[in-house]
Protein backbone atom coordinates (compact mmCIF):
# COMPACT_ATOMS: atom_id res chain seq x y z
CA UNK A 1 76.52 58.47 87.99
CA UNK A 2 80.23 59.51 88.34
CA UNK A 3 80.38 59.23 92.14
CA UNK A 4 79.45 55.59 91.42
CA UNK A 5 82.65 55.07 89.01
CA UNK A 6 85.32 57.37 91.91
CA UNK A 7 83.81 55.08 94.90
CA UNK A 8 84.09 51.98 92.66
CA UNK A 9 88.13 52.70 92.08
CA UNK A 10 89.78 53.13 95.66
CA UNK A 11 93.13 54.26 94.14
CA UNK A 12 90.89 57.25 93.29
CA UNK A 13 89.39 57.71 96.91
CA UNK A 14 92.70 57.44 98.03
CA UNK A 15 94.74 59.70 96.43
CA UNK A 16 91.91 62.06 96.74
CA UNK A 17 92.30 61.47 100.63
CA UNK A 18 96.61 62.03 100.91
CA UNK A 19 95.27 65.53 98.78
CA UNK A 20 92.80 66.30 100.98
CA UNK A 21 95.23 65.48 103.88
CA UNK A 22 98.07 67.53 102.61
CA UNK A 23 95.74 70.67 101.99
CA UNK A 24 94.70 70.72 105.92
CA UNK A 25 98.34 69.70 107.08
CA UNK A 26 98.99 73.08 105.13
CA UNK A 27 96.43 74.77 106.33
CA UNK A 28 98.26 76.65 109.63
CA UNK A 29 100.78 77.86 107.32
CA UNK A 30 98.36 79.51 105.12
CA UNK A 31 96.91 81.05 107.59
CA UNK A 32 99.89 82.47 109.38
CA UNK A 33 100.92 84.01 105.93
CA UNK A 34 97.63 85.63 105.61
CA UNK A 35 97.13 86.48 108.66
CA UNK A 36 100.54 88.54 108.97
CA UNK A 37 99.66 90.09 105.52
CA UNK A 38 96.51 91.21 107.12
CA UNK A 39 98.31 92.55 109.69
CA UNK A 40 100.64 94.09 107.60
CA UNK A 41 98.12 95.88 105.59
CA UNK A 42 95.78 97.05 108.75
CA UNK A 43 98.98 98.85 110.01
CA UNK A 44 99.79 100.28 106.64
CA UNK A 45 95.97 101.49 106.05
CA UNK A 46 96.16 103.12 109.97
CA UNK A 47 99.41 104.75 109.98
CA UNK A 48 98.46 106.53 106.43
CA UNK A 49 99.77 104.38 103.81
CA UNK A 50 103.61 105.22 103.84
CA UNK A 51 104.20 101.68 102.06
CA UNK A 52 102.64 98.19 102.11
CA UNK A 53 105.67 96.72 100.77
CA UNK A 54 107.96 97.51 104.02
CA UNK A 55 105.36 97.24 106.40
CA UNK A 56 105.09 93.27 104.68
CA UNK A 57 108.99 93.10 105.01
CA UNK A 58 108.37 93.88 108.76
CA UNK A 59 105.54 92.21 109.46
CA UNK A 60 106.74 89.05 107.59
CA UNK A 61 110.29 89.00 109.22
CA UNK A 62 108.38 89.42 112.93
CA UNK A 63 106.27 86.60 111.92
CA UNK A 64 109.53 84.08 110.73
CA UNK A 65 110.49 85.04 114.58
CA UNK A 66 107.54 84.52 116.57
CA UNK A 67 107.94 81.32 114.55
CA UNK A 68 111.42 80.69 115.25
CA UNK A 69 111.21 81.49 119.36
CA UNK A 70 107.87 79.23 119.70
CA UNK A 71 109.01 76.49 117.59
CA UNK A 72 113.00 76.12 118.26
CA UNK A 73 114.02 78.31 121.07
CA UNK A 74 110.82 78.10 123.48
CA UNK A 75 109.91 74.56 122.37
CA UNK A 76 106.03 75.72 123.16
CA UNK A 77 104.81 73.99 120.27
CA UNK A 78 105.68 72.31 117.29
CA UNK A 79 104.82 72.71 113.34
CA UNK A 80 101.27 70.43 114.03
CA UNK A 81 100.12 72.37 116.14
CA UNK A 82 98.31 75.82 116.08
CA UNK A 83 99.73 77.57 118.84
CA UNK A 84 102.88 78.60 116.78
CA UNK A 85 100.85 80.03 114.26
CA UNK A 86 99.36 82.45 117.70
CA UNK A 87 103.07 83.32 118.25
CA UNK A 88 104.18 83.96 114.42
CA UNK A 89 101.09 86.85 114.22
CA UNK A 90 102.18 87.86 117.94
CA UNK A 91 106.03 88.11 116.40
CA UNK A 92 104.14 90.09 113.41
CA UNK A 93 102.51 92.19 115.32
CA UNK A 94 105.59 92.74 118.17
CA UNK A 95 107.65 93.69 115.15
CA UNK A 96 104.87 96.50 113.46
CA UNK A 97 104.89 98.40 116.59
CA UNK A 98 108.46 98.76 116.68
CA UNK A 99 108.71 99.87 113.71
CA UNK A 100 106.13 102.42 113.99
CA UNK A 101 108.07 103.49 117.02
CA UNK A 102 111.36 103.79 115.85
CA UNK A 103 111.23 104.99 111.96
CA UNK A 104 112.79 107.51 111.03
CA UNK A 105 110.07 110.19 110.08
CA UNK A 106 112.33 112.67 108.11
């Protein structure tokens, strides 16, 4: 019986819609932040936990510049697409090598 009292009000149906539309338009970027978090804690949980919060730092700031070269420098994609979200995990992952690289190990 409610479904017959939302589909009878179309202001309802509609604002449900622009929500519905605004949660997938957000979608990429949820993913991207997850996914370099992932990341971030794969690399901490391999190298032998020496500390999720600066391998997020890393991983995060890689990801803002895979971001930054496919989206404004490159001009490979733009924010609707997906393939930025490809570069900001490649920038991620670019970035957690490095640092594993070139830490200083005391």
């Amino acid at each position: 019986m409610p479904s017959l009292v939302i589909e009878s009000q179309p202001h309802v149906m509609a604002s449900l819609g622009k929500i519905m539309e605004n949660t997938v338009q957000s979608a990429d970027i949820i993913i991207a932040v997850f996914g370099t978090g992932l990341a971030a804690w794969l690399f901490d949980a391999m190298t032998g936990r020496r500390g999720l919060f600066a391998a997020l730092l890393v991983a995060g700031t890689g990801a803002i510049a895979g971001w930054f070269l496919a989206v404004r420098v490159f001009a490979v994609a733009s924010m609707d697409q997906w393939l930025w979200v490809a570069w900001a995990l490649g920038g991620a992952v670019v970035s957690l090598v490095c640092f594993l690289l070139f830490r200083s190990k005391r």
